[in-house]
C-alpha atoms as a PDB file:
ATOM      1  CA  UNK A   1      36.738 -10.383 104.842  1.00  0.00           C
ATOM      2  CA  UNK A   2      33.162  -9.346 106.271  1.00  0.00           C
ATOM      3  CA  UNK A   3      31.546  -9.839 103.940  1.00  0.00           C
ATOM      4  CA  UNK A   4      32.263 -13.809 103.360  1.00  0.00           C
ATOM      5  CA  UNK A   5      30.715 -15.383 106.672  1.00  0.00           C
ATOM      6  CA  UNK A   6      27.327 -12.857 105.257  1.00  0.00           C
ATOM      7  CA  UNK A   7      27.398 -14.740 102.068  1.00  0.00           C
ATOM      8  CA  UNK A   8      27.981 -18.167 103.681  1.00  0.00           C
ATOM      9  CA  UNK A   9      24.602 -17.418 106.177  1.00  0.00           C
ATOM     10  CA  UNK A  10      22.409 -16.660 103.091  1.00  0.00           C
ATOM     11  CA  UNK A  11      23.314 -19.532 101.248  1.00  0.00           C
ATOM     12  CA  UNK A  12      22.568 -21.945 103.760  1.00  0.00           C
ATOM     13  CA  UNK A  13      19.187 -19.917 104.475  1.00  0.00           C
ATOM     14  CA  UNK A  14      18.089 -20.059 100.983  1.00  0.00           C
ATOM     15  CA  UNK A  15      19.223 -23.908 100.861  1.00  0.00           C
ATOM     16  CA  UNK A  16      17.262 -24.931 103.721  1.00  0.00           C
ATOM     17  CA  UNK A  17      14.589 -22.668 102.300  1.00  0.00           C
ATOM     18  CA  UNK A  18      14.488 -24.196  99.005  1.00  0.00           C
ATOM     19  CA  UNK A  19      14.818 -28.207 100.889  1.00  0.00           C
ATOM     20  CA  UNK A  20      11.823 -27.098 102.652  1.00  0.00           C
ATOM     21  CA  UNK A  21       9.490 -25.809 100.104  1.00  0.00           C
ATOM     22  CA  UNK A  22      10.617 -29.269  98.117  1.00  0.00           C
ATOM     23  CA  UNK A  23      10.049 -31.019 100.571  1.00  0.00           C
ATOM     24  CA  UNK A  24       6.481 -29.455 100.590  1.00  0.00           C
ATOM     25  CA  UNK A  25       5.511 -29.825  97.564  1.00  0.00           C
ATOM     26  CA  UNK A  26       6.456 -33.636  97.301  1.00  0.00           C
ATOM     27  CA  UNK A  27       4.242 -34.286 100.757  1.00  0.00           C
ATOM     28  CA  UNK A  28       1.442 -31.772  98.829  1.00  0.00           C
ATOM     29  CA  UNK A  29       1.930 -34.286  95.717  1.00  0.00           C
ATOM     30  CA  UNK A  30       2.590 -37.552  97.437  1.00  0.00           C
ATOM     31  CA  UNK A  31       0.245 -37.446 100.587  1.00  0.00           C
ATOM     32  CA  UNK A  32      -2.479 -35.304  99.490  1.00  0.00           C
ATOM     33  CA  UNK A  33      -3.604 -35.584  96.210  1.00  0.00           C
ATOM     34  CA  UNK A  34      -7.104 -35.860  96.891  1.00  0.00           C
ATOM     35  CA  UNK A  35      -7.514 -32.510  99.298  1.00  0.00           C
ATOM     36  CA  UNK A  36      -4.880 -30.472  96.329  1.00  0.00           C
ATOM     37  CA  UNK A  37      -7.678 -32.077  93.690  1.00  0.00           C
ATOM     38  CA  UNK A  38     -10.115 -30.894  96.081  1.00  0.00           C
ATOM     39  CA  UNK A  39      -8.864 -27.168  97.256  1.00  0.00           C
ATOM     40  CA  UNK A  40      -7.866 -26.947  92.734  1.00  0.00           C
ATOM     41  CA  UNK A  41     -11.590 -27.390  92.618  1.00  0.00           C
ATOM     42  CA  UNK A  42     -12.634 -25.186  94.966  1.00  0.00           C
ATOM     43  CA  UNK A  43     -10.740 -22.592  93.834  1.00  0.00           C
ATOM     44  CA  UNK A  44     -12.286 -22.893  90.459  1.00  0.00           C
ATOM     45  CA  UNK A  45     -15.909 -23.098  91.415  1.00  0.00           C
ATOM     46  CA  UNK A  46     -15.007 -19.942  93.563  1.00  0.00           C
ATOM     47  CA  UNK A  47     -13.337 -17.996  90.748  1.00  0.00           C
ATOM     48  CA  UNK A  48     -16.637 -19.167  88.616  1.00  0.00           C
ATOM     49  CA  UNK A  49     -18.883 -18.230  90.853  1.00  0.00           C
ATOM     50  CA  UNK A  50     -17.664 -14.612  90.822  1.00  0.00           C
ATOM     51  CA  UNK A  51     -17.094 -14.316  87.467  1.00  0.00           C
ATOM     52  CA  UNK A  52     -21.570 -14.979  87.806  1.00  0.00           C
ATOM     53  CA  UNK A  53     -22.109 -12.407  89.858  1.00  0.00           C
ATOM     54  CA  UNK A  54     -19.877  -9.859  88.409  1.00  0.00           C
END
């Protein structure tokens, strides 16, 4: 009998949890493809440029 109301809070935690990071990602996809393009190709040149110098 405790332990039901527990279970009911973590689902609807992990639901809004999992809404939000979808909601995320379509605004990353939708809104910003340009800057994602950009910060992809950041991240490359970065990881490049240390692979160089190491």
């Amino acid at each position: 009998m405790c332990r039901a109301p527990e279970r009911r809070v973590r689902d609807r935690a992990s639901a809004t949890r999992r809404s939000f990071l979808v909601l995320l990602l379509v605004l990353a996809i939708g809104l910003f493809p340009p800057l994602s393009v950009n910060a992809g190709s950041w991240v490359v040149a970065s990881a490049y440029r240390e692979d160089k110098v190491t």
